[in-house]
Protein backbone atom coordinates (compact mmCIF):
# COMPACT_ATOMS: atom_id res chain seq x y z
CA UNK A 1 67.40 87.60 95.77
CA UNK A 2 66.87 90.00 92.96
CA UNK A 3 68.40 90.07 89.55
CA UNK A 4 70.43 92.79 88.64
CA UNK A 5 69.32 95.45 86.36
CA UNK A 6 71.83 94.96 83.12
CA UNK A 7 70.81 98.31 82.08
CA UNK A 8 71.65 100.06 84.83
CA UNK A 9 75.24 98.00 84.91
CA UNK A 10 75.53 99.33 81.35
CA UNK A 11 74.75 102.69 81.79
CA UNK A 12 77.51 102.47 84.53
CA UNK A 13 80.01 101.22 81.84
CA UNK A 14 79.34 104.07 79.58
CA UNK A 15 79.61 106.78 82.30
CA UNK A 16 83.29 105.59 82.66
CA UNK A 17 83.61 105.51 78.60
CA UNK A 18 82.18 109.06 78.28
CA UNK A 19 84.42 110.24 81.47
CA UNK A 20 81.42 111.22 83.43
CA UNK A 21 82.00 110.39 86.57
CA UNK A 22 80.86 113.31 88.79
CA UNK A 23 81.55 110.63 91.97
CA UNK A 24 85.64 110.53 91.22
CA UNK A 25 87.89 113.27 92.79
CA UNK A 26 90.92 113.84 93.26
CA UNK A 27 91.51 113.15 96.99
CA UNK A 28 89.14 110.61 98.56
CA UNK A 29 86.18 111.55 100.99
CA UNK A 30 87.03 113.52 104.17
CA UNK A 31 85.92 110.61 106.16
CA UNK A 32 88.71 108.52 104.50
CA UNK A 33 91.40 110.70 104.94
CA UNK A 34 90.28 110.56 108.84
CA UNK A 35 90.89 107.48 109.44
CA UNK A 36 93.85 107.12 107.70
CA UNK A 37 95.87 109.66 109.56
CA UNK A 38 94.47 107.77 112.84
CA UNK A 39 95.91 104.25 111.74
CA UNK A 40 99.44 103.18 111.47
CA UNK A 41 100.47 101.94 107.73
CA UNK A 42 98.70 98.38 106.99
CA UNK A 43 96.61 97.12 104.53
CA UNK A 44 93.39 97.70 102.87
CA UNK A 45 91.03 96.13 100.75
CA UNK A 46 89.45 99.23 98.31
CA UNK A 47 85.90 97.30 97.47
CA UNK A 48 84.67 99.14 94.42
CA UNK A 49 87.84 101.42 93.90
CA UNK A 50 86.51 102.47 90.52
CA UNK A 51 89.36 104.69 89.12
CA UNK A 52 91.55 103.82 92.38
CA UNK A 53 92.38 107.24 93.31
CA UNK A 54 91.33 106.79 96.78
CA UNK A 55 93.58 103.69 96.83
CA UNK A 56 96.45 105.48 95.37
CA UNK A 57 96.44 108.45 97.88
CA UNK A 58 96.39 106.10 100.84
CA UNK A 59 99.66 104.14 99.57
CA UNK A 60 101.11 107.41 98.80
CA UNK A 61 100.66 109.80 100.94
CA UNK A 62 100.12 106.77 103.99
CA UNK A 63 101.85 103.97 102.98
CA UNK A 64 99.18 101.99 103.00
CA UNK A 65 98.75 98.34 101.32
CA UNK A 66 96.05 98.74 98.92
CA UNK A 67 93.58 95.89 97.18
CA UNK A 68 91.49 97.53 95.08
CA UNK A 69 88.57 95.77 92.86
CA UNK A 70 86.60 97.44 90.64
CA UNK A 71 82.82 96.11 89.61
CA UNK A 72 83.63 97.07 86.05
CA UNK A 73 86.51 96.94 83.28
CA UNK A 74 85.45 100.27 82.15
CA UNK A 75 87.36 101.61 85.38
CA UNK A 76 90.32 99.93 84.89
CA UNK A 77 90.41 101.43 81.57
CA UNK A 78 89.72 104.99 82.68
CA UNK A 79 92.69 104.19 85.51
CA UNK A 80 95.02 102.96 82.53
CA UNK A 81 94.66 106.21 80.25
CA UNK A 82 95.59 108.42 82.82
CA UNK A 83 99.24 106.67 83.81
């Protein structure tokens, strides 16, 4: 098993600090929305949800249960600022 880089799990935090965060849009990857308009509403479990816009346009606009967790605090304060 190999140790985690804390440098790289730094760097990570500050991205989210700065706001630069060329990975978060504002509608989730195609593939996403796919799948969604296939399923009926459930649940899902958003592994790494970062900002959680993916999760919120599934409950939204599918009414889709959402679990979202986030590998860093720096998200949920990014999520926070913006309402």
């Amino acid at each position: 098993m190999t140790t985690p880089d804390p440098t790289c799990f730094t760097r990570f935090q500050q991205r989210y600090r700065d706001g630069d965060l060329p990975w978060d849009h504002d509608l989730p990857p195609p593939e996403i929305i796919a799948v969604a308009e296939r399923l009926p509403p459930g649940r899902v479990l958003d592994l790494g949800c970062g900002t959680a816009r993916a999760s919120v346009f599934l409950s939204v606009e599918y009414g889709i249960t959402v679990v979202g967790d986030r590998q860093t605090d720096s998200a949920w304060y990014t999520l926070r600022r913006r309402g």
